[in-house]
N, C-alpha and C. Protein backbone atom coordinates (compact mmCIF):
# COMPACT_ATOMS: atom_id res chain seq x y z
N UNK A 1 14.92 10.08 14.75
CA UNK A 1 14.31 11.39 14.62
C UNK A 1 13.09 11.28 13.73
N UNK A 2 11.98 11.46 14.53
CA UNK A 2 10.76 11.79 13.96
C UNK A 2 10.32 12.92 12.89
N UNK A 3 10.14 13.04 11.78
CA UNK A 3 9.75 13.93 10.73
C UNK A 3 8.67 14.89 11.39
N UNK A 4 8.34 16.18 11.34
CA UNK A 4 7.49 16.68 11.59
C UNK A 4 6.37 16.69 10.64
N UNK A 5 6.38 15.99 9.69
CA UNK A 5 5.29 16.25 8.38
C UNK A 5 5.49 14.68 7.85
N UNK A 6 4.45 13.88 7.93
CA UNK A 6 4.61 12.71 7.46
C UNK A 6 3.75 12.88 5.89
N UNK A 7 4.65 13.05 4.94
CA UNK A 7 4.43 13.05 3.54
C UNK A 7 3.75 12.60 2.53
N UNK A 8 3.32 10.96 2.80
CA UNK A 8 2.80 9.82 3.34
C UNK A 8 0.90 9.84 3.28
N UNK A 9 1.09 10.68 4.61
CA UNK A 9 -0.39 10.75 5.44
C UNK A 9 -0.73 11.99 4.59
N UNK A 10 0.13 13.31 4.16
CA UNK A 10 -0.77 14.21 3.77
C UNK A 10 -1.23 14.22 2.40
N UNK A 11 -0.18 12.94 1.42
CA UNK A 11 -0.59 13.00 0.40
C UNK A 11 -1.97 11.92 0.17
N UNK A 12 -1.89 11.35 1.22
CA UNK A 12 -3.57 10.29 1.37
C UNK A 12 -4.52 10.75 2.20
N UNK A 13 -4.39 12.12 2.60
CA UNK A 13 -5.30 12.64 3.64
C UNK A 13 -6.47 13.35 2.50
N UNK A 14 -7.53 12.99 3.43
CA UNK A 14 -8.81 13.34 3.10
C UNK A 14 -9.39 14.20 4.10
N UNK A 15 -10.08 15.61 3.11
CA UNK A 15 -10.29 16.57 3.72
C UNK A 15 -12.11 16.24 4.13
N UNK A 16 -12.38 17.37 4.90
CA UNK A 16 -13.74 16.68 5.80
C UNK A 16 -14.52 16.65 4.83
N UNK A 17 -14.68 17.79 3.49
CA UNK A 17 -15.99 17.73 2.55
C UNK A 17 -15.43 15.95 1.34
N UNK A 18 -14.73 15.16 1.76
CA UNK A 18 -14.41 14.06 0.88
C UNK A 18 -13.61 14.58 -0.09
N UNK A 19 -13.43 15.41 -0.24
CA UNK A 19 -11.69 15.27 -1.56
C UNK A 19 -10.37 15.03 -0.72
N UNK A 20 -9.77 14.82 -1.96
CA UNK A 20 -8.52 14.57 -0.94
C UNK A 20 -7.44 15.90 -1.62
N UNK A 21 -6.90 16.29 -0.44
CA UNK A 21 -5.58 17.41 -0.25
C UNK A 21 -5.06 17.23 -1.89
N UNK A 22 -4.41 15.97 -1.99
CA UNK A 22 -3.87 15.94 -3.25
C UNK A 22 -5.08 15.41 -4.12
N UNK A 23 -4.93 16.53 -5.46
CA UNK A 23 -6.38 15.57 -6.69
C UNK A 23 -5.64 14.61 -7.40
N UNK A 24 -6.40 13.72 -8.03
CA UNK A 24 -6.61 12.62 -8.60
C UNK A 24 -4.83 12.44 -9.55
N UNK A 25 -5.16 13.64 -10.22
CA UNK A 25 -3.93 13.62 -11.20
C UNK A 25 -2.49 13.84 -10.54
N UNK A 26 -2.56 14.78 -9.92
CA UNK A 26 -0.96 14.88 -9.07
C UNK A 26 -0.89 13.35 -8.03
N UNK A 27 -1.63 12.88 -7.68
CA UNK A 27 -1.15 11.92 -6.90
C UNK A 27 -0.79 10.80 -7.93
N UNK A 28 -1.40 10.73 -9.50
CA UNK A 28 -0.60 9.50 -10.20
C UNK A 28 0.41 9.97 -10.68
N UNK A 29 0.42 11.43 -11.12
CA UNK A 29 1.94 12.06 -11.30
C UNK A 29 2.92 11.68 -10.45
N UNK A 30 2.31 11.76 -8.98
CA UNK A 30 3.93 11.43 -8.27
C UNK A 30 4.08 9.88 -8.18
N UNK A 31 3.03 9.20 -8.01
CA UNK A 31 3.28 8.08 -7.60
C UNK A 31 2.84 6.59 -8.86
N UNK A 32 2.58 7.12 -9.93
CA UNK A 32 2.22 6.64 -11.46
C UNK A 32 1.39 5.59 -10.76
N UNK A 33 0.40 6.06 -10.03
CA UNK A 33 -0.98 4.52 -9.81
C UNK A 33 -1.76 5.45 -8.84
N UNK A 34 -3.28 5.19 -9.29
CA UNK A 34 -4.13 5.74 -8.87
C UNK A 34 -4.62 4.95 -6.50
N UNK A 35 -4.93 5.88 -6.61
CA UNK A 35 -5.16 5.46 -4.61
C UNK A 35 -6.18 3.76 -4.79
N UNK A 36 -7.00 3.72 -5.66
CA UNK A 36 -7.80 2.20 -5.63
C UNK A 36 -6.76 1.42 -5.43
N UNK A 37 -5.70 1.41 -6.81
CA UNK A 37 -5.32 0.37 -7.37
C UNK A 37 -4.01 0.25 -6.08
N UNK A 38 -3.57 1.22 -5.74
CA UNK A 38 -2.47 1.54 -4.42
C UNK A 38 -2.92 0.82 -3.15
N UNK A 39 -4.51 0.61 -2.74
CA UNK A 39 -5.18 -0.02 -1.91
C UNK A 39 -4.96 -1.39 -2.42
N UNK A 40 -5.06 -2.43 -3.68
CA UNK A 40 -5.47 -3.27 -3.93
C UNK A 40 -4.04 -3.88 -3.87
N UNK A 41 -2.91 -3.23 -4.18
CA UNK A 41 -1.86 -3.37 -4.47
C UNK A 41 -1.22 -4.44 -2.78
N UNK A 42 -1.29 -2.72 -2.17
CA UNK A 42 -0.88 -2.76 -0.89
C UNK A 42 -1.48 -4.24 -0.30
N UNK A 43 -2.97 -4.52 -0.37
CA UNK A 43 -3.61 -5.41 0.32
C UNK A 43 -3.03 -7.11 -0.02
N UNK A 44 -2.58 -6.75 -1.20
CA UNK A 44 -2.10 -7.78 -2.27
C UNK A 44 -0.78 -8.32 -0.87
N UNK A 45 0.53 -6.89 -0.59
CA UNK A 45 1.38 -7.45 -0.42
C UNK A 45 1.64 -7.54 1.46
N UNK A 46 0.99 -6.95 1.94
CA UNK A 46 0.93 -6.42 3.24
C UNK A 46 1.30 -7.60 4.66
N UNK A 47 1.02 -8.73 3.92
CA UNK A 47 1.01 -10.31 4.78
C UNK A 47 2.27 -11.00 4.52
N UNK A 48 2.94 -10.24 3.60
CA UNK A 48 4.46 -11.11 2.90
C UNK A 48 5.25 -10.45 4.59
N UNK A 49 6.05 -11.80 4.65
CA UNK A 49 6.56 -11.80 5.92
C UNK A 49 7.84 -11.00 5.71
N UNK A 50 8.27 -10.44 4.79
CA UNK A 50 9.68 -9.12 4.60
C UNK A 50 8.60 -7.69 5.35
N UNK A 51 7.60 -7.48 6.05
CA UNK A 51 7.14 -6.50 6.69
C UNK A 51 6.50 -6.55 8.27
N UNK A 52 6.74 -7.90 8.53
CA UNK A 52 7.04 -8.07 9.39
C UNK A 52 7.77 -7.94 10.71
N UNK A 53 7.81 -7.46 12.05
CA UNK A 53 9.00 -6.58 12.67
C UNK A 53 9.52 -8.10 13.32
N UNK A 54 10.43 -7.91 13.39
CA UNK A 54 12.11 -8.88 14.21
C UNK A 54 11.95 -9.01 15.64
N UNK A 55 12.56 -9.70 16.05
CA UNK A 55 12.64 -9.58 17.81
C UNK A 55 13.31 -7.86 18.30
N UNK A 56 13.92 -7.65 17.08
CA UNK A 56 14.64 -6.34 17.85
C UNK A 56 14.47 -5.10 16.52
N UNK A 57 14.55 -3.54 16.86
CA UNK A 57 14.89 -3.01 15.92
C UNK A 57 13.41 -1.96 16.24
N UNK A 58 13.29 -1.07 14.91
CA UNK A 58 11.71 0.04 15.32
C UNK A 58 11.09 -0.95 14.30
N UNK A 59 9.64 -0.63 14.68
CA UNK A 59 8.84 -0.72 13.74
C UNK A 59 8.93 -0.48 12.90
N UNK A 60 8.22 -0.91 11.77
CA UNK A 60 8.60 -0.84 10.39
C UNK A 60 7.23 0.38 9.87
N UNK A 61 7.37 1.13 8.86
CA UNK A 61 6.12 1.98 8.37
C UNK A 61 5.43 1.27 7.86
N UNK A 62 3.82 2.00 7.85
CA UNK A 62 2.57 0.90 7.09
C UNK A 62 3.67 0.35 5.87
N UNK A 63 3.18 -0.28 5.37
CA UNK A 63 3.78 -1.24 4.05
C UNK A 63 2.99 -0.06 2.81
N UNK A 64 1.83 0.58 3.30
CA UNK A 64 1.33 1.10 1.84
C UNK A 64 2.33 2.64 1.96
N UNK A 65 3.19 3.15 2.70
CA UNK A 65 4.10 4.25 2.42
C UNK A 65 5.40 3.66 1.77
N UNK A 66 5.61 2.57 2.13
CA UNK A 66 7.04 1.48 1.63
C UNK A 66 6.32 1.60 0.18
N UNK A 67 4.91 1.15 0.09
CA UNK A 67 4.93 0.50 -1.61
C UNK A 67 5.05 2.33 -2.21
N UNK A 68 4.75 2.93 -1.40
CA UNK A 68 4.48 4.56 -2.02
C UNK A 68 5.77 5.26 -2.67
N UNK A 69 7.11 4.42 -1.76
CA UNK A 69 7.87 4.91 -1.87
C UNK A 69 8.66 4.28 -2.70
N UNK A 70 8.55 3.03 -3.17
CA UNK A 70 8.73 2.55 -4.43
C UNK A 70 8.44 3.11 -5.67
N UNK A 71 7.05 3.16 -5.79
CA UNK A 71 6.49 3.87 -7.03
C UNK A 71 6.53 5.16 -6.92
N UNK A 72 7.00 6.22 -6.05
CA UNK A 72 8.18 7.22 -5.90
C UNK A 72 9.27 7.33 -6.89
N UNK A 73 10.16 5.89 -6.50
CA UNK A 73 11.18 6.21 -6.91
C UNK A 73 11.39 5.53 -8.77
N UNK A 74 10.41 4.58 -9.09
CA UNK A 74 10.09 4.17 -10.28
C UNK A 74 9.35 4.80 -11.13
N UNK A 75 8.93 6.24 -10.76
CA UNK A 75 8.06 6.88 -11.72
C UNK A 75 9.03 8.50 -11.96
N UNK A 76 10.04 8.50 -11.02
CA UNK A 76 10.86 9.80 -11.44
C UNK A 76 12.27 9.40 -11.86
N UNK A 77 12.86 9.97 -13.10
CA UNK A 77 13.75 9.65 -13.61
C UNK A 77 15.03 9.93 -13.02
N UNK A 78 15.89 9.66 -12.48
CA UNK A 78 17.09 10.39 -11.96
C UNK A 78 17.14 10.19 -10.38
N UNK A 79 16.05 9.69 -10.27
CA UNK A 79 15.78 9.52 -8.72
C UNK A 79 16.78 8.87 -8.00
N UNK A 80 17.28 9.19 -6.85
CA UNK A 80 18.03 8.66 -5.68
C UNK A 80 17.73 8.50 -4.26
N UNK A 81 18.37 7.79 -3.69
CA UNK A 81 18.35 7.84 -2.06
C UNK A 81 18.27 9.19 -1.53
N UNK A 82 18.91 10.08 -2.13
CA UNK A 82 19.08 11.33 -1.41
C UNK A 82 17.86 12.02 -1.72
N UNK A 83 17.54 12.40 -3.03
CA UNK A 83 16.51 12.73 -3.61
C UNK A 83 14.91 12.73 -3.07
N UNK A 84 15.10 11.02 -2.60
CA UNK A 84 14.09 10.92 -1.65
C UNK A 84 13.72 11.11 -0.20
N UNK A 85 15.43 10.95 -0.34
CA UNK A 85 15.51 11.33 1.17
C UNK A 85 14.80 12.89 1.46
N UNK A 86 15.16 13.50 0.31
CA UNK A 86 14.19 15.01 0.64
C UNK A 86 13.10 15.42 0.23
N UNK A 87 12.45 14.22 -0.55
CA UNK A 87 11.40 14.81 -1.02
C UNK A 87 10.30 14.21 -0.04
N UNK A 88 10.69 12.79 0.47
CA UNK A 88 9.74 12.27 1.35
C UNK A 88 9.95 12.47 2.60
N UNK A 89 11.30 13.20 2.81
CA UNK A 89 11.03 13.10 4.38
C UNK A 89 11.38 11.91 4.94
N UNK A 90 12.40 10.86 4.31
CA UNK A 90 12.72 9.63 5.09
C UNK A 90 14.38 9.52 5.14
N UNK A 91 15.01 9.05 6.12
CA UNK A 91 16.23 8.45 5.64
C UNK A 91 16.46 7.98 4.34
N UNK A 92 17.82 8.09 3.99
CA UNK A 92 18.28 7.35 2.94
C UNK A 92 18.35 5.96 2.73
N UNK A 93 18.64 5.43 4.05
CA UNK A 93 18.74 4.03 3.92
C UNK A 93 17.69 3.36 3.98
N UNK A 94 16.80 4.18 4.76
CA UNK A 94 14.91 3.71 5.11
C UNK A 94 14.27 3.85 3.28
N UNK A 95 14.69 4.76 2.78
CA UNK A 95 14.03 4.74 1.26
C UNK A 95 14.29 3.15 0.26
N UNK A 96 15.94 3.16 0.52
CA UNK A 96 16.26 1.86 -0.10
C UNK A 96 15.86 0.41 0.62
N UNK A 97 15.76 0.40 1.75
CA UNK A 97 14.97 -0.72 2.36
C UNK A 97 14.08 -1.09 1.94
N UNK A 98 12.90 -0.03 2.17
CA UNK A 98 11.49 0.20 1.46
C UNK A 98 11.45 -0.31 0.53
N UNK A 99 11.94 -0.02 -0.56
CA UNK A 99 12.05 -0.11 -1.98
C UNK A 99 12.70 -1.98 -2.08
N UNK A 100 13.70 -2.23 -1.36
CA UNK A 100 13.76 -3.92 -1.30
C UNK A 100 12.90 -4.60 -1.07
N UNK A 101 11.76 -3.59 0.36
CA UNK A 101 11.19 -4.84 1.03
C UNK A 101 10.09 -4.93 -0.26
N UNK A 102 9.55 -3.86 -0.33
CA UNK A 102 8.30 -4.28 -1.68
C UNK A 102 8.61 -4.66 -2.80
N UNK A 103 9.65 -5.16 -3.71
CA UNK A 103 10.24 -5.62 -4.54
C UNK A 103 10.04 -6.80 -4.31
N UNK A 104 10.58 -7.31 -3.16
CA UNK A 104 10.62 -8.91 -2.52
C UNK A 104 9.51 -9.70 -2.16
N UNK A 105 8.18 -8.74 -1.99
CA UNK A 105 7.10 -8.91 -1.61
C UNK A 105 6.30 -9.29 -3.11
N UNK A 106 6.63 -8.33 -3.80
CA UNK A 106 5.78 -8.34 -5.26
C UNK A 106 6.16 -9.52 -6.01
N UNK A 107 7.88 -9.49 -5.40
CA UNK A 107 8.35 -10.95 -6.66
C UNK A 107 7.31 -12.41 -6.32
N UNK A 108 7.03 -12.55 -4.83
CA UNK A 108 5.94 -13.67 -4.63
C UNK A 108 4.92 -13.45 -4.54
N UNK A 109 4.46 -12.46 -5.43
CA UNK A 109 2.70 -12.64 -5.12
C UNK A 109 2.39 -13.45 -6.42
C-alpha cells in the first residue's frame, strides 16, 4: 500500500519562487542536519551495496529518505517504530530496515 503523501518529497520539495515548503530551521529540527550536508551525506553512502535491490522483493526507497529516516529517529527522543510509522508515513518494519540499512552503510565509509 502506497502512501498518499510521500513525507519525504514534501519535506525536500521546492517551491517554484526557490524556497523550500519546509525553512531552513524546521527541517534541522526534524531531521538535526541541514539539506547540503544531507546531500553530501547521502552521496557519501548511496553506492554501499546494503541499497541495492535482490533478485526478488520491491524496490527499495531513494537511500536519501532511508538516511532521512534515520536522523528522524536519532534526533527525537522516545522515538519508535510506531511513532514513525505515523509520523512518516512508512511501515514499521520499513522504518527499522531503513535505519539498519544506513547504519551499515555509514559503519564503512
Amino acid at each position: 500500500r502506497k502512501p498518499s503523501t510521500n513525507v519525504f518529497e514534501e519535506d525536500l520539495r521546492v517551491e517554484e519562487d526557490g524556497t523550500h515548503w519546509m525553512n531552513d530551521n524546521e527541517f534541522l529540527n526534524k531531521y538535526r542536519m541541514d539539506r547540503e550536508t544531507l546531500d553530501a551525506v547521502t552521496e557519501m553512502i548511496e553506492d554501499h551495496p546494503v541499497f541495492k535491490r535482490g533478485r526478488r522483493g520491491r524496490r527499495q526507497r531513494p537511500v536519501k529518505h532511508q538516511l532521512m529516516t534515520l536522523l528522524h529517529f536519532l534526533g527525537k527522543e522516545g522515538e519508535t517504530n510506531l511513532s514513525q510509522r505515523n509520523t512518516l508515513k512508512i511501515g514499521a518494519g520499513s522504518a527499522e530496515k531503513y535505519r539498519e540499512r544506513v547504519v551499515k552503510a555509514l559503519c564503512h565509509c
